[in-house]
Protein backbone atom coordinates (compact mmCIF):
# COMPACT_ATOMS: atom_id res chain seq x y z
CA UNK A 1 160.17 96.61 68.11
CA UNK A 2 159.96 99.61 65.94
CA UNK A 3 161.28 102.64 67.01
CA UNK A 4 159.64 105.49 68.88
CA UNK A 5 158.30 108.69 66.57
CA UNK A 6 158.87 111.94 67.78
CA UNK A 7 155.63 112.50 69.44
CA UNK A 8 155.49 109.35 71.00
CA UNK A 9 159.18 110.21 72.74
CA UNK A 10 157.99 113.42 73.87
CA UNK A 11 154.51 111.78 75.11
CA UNK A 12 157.06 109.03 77.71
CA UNK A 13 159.78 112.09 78.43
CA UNK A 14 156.06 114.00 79.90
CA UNK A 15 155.23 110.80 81.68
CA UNK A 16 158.91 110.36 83.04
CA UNK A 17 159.06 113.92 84.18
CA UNK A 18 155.90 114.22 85.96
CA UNK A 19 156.66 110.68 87.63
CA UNK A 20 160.35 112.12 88.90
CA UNK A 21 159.14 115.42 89.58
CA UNK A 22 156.41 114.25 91.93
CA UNK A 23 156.28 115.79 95.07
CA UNK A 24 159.35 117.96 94.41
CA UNK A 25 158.30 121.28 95.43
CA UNK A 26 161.96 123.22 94.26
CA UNK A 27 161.97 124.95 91.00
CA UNK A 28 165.04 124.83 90.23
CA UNK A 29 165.48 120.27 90.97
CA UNK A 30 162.39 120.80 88.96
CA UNK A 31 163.89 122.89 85.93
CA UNK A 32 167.30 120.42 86.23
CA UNK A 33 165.62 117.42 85.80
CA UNK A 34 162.88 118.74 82.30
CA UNK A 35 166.64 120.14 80.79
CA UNK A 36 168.80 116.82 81.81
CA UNK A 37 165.91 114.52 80.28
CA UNK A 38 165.01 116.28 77.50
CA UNK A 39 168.54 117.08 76.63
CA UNK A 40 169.69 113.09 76.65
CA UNK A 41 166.62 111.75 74.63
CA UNK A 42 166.77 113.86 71.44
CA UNK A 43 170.41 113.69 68.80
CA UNK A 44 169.31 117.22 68.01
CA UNK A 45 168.98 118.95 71.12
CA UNK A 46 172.07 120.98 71.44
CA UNK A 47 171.45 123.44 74.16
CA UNK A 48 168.54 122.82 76.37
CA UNK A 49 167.60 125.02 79.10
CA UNK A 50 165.54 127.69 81.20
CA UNK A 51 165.92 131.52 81.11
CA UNK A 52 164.27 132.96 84.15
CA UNK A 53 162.04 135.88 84.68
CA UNK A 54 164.17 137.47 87.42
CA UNK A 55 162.14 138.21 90.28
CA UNK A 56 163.97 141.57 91.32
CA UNK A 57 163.64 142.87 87.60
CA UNK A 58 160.98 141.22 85.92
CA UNK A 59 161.95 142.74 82.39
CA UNK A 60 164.94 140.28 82.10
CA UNK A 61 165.53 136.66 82.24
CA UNK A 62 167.94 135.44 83.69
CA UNK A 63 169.88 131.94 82.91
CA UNK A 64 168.73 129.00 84.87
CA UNK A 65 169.36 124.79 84.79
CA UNK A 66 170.46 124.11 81.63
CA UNK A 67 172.68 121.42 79.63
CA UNK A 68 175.11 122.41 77.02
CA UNK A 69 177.74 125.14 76.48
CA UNK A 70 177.80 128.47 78.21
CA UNK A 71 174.50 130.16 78.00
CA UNK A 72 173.62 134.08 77.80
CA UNK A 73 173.37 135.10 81.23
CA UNK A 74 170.64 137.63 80.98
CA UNK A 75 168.14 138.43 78.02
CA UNK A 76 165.58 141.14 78.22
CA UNK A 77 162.45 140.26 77.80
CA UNK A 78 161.73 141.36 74.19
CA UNK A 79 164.80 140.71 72.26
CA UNK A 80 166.30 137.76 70.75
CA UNK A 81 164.47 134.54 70.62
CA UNK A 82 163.96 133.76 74.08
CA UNK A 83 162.30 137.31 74.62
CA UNK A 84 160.68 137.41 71.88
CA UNK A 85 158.10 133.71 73.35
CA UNK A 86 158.60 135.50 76.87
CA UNK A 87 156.97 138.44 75.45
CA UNK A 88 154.44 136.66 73.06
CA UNK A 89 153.77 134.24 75.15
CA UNK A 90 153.62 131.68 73.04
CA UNK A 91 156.19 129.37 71.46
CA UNK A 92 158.69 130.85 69.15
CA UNK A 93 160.54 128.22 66.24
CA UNK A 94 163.08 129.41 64.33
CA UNK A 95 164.72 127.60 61.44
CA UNK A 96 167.38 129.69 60.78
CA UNK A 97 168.43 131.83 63.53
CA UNK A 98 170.55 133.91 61.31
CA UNK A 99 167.41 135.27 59.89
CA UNK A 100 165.51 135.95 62.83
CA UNK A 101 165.75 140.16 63.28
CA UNK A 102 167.71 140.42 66.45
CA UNK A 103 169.10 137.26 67.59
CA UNK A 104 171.48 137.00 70.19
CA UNK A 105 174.19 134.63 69.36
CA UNK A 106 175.07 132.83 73.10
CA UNK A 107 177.01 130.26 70.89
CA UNK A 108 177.89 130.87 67.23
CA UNK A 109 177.43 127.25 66.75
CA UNK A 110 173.64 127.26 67.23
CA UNK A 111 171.27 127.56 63.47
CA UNK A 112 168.30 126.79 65.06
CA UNK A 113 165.54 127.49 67.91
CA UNK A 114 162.29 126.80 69.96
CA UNK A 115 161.87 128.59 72.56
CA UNK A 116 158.56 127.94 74.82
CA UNK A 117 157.00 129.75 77.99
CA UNK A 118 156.85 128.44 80.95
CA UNK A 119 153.15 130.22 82.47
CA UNK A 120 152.32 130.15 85.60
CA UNK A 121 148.43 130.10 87.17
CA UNK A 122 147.65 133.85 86.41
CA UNK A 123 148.86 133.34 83.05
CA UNK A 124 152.30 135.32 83.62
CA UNK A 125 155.61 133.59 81.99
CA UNK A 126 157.61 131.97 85.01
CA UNK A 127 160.42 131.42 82.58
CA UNK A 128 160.83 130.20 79.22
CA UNK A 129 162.76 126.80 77.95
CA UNK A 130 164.89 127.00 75.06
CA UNK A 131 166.48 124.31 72.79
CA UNK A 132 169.02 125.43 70.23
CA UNK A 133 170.39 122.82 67.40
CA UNK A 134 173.50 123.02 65.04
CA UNK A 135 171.21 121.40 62.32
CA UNK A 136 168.78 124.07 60.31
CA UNK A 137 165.18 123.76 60.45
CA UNK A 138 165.16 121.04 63.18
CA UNK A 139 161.80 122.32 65.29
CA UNK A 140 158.52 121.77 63.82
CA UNK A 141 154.66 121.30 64.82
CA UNK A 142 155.61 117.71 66.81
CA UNK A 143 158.16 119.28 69.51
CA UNK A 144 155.97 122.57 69.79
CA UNK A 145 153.09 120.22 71.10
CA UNK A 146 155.55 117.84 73.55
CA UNK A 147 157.18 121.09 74.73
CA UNK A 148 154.55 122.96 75.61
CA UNK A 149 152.76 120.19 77.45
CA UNK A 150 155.97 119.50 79.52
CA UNK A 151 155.95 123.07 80.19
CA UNK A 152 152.26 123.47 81.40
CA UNK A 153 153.55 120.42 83.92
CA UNK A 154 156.78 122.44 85.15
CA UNK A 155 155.41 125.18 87.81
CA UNK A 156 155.34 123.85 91.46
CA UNK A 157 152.05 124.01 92.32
């Protein structure tokens, strides 16, 4: 049997995560589970985790679940790459974060970056899920689709 592609792992890790996560109503089992699953099924995936939006000061984000070495524990919202998609909105990639104005370095080791909101109903970002990777230029088109549609998945309802 041939391997999987890219999209078609990120198509079963959606379909494995919504079939774990259902009826779990915590955010953070819910957050644990996305990082620890996405984190095992790709080489490439270094750190994998959420940042987020702290509820008493909604300009930062704060570290949440994650997998991997020591994360930044807060980031305001605006700087680096995780502030930056929390800010936009959108999903940030990043193929070299040495050239990205502003990036915070949470492990030296890290070259590159996608970064992807986590919205909630009313459109606000809930928190954001980064993956970093020690190889340059490893996020393209394929994981900004499977990422964002685990994200729009994450939110208990």
């Amino acid at each position: 049997m041939p391997a999987e592609t890219k999209t078609e792992t990120y198509a079963r890790l959606k379909r494995e995560i919504d079939a774990v996560l259902e009826g779990e109503r915590n955010q953070t089992a819910r957050y644990t589970t996305a990082a620890c699953l996405l984190s095992e099924a790709f080489d490439h995936y270094y750190w994998t985790g959420f940042y987020v939006v702290d509820p008493e000061d909604p300009a930062q984000l704060v570290v949440g679940p994650y997998q991997g070495t020591l994360g930044c524990l807060r980031i305001p919202v605006g700087k680096g790459v995780c502030g930056t998609a929390a800010e936009r909105r959108e999903t940030v990639i990043v193929a070299d974060v040495e050239a990205f104005p502003g990036h915070i370095a949470c492990d030296s080791r890290t070259r590159s970056e996608i970064v992807t909101p986590v919205m909630d109903a009313g459109g606000r970002v809930a928190a954001v899920l980064d993956v970093d990777s020690t190889d340059p230029d490893a996020f393209d088109a394929e994981d900004r689709a499977g990422l964002e549609a685990i994200c729009a998945g994450l939110l208990n309802a």
